[in-house]
Protein backbone atom coordinates (compact mmCIF):
# COMPACT_ATOMS: atom_id res chain seq x y z
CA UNK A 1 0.00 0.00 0.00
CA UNK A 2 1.37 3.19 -0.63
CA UNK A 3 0.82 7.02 0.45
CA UNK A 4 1.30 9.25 -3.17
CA UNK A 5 2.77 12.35 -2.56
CA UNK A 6 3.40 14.40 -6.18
CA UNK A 7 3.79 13.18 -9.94
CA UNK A 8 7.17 14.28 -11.00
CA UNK A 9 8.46 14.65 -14.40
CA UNK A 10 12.44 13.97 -15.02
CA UNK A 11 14.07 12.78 -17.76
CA UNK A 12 11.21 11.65 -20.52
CA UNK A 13 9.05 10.10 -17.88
CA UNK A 14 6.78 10.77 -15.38
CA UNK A 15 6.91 9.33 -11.83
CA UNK A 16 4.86 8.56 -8.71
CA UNK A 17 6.31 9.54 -5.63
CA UNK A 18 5.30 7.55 -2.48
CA UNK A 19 5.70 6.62 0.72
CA UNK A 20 5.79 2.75 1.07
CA UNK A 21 2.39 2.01 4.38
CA UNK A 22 2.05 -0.50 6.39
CA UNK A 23 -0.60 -0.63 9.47
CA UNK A 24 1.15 -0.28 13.15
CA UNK A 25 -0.16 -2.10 15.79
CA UNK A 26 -2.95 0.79 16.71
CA UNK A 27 -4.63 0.15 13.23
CA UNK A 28 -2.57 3.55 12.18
CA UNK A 29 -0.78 3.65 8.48
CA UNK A 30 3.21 4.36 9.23
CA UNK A 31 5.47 4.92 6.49
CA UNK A 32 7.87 1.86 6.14
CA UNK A 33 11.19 4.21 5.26
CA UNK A 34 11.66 7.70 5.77
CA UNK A 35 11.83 8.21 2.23
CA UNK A 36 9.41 8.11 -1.09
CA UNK A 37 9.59 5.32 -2.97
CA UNK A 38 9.59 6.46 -7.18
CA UNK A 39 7.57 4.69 -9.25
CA UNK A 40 7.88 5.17 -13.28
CA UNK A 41 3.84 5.91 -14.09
CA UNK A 42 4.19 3.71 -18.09
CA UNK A 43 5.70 1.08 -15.94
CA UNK A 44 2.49 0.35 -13.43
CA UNK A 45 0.79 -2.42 -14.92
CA UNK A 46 -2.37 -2.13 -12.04
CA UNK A 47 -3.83 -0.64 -9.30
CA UNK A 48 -6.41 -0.92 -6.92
CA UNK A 49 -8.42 1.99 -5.24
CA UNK A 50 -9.06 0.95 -1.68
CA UNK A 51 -10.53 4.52 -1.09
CA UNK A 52 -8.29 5.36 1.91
CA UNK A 53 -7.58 9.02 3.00
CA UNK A 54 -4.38 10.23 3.89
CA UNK A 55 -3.83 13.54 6.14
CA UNK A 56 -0.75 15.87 5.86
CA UNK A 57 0.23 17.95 8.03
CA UNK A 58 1.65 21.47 6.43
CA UNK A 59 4.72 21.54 8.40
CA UNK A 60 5.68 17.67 6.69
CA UNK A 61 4.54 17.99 3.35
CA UNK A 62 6.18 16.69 0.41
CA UNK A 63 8.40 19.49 -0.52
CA UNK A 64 9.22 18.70 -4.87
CA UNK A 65 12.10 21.23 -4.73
CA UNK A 66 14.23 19.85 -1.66
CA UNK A 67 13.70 16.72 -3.14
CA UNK A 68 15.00 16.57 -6.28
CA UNK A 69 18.13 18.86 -5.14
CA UNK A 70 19.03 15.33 -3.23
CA UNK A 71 18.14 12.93 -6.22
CA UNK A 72 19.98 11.16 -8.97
CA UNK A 73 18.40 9.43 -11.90
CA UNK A 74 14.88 9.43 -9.74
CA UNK A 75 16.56 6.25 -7.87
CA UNK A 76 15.95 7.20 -3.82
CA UNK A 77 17.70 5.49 -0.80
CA UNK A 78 18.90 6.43 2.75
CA UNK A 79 19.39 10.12 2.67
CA UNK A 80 22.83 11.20 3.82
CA UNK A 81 25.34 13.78 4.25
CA UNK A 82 28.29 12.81 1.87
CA UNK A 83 32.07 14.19 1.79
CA UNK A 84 33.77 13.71 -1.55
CA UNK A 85 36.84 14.81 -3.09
CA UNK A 86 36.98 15.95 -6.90
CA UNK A 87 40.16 15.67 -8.97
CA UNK A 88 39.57 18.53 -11.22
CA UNK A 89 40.58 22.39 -10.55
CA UNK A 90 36.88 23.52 -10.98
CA UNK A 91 34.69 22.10 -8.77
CA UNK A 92 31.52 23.70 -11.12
CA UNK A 93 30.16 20.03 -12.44
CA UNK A 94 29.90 18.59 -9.28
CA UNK A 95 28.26 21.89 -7.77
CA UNK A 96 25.90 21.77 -10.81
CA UNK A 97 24.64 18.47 -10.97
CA UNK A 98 24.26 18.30 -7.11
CA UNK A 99 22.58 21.43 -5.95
CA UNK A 100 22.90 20.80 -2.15
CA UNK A 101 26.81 20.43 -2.57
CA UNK A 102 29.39 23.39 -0.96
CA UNK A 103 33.01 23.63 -1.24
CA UNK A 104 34.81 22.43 2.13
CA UNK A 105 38.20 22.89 0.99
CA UNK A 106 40.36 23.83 -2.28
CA UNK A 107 43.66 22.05 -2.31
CA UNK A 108 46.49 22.36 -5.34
CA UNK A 109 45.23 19.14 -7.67
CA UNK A 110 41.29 18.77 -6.23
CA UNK A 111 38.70 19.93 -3.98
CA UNK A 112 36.27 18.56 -1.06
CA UNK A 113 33.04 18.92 -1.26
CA UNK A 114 29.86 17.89 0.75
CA UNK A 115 26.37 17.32 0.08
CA UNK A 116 23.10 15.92 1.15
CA UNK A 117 22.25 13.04 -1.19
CA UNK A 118 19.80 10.05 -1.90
CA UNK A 119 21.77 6.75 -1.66
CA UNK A 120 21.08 4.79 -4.59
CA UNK A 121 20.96 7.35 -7.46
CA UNK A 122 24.12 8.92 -6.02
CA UNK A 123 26.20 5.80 -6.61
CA UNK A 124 25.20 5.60 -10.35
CA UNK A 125 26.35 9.08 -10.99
CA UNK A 126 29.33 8.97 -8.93
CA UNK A 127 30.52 6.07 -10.83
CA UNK A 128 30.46 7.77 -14.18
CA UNK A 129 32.82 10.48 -13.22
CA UNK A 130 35.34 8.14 -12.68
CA UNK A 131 38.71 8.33 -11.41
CA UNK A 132 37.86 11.86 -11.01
CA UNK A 133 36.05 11.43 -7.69
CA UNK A 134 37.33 9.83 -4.64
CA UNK A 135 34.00 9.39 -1.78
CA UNK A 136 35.30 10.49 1.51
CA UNK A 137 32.54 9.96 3.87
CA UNK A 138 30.28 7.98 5.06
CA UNK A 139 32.48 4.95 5.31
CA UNK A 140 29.58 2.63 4.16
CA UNK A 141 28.69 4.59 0.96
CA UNK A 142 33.07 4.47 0.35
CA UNK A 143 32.49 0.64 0.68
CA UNK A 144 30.03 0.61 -1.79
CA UNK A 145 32.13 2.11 -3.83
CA UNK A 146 34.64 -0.07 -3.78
CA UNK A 147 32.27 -3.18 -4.09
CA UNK A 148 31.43 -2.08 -6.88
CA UNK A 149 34.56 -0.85 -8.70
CA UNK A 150 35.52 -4.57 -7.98
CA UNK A 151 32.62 -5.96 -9.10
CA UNK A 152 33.12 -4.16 -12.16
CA UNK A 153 36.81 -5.10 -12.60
CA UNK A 154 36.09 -8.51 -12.37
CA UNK A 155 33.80 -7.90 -15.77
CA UNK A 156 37.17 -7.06 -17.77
């Protein structure tokens, strides 16, 4: 069961933002994460109306803009505050494509930056800059990283 909370477009589609609901043990629909699930609208094959109302307060409404400042390729996950450093003498593409980044610190040959980021979508992009980023913090999403670079290395 889900909770929608806006119909996004990005990228040629549209999607369905929505908060994943399961019942609590007072009868009471909780959200399951703390973040929307995305769901591509062409790719729902059915639904079913079960007629159930959902109340939001102002103060925790789904805010579109803060949202998609934090998302990559509509693909959500934990959100978190990442540290990265960027092997490049302008720091402009990262600060572009990630609109909650800031400049830490400028050093000769790269700079650190940090941002506020979706998991999942995050790791796709990071990947394709390639040897020109190096994740800093958290230590889990640097793991990840690494998984995967050696997942991917075992490929070739």
């Amino acid at each position: 069961m889900i909770e929608p909370v806006a119909i996004l477009f990005s990228e040629y589609y549209f999607y369905l933002n929505a908060y994943i609901v399961e019942k609590d043990g007072k009868g009471r629909y909780v959200h399951k994460y703390d973040y929307p699930a995305i769901f591509r609208l062409n790719r729902i094959i059915s639904h079913k109306r079960l007629g159930e109302k959902f109340s939001v307060m102002y103060a925790s409404r789904f805010e579109e803009g803060e949202f998609r400042k934090r998302i990559q390729f509509m693909c959500t996950g934990k959100l978190m505050k990442m540290q990265l450093r960027f092997f490049c003498s302008n720091p402009e593409p990262i600060l572009d494509r990630l609109p909650t980044a800031r400049v830490v610190k400028k050093e000769d040959a790269s700079t650190i930056i940090e941002a506020e980021v979706y998991g999942k979508g995050i790791v796709m992009w990071l990947l394709s800059q390639g040897s020109n980023v190096e994740v800093l913090r958290p230590e889990s999403l640097r793991q990840e990283m690494k998984q995967k670079l050696l997942e991917m290395l075992d490929r070739y």
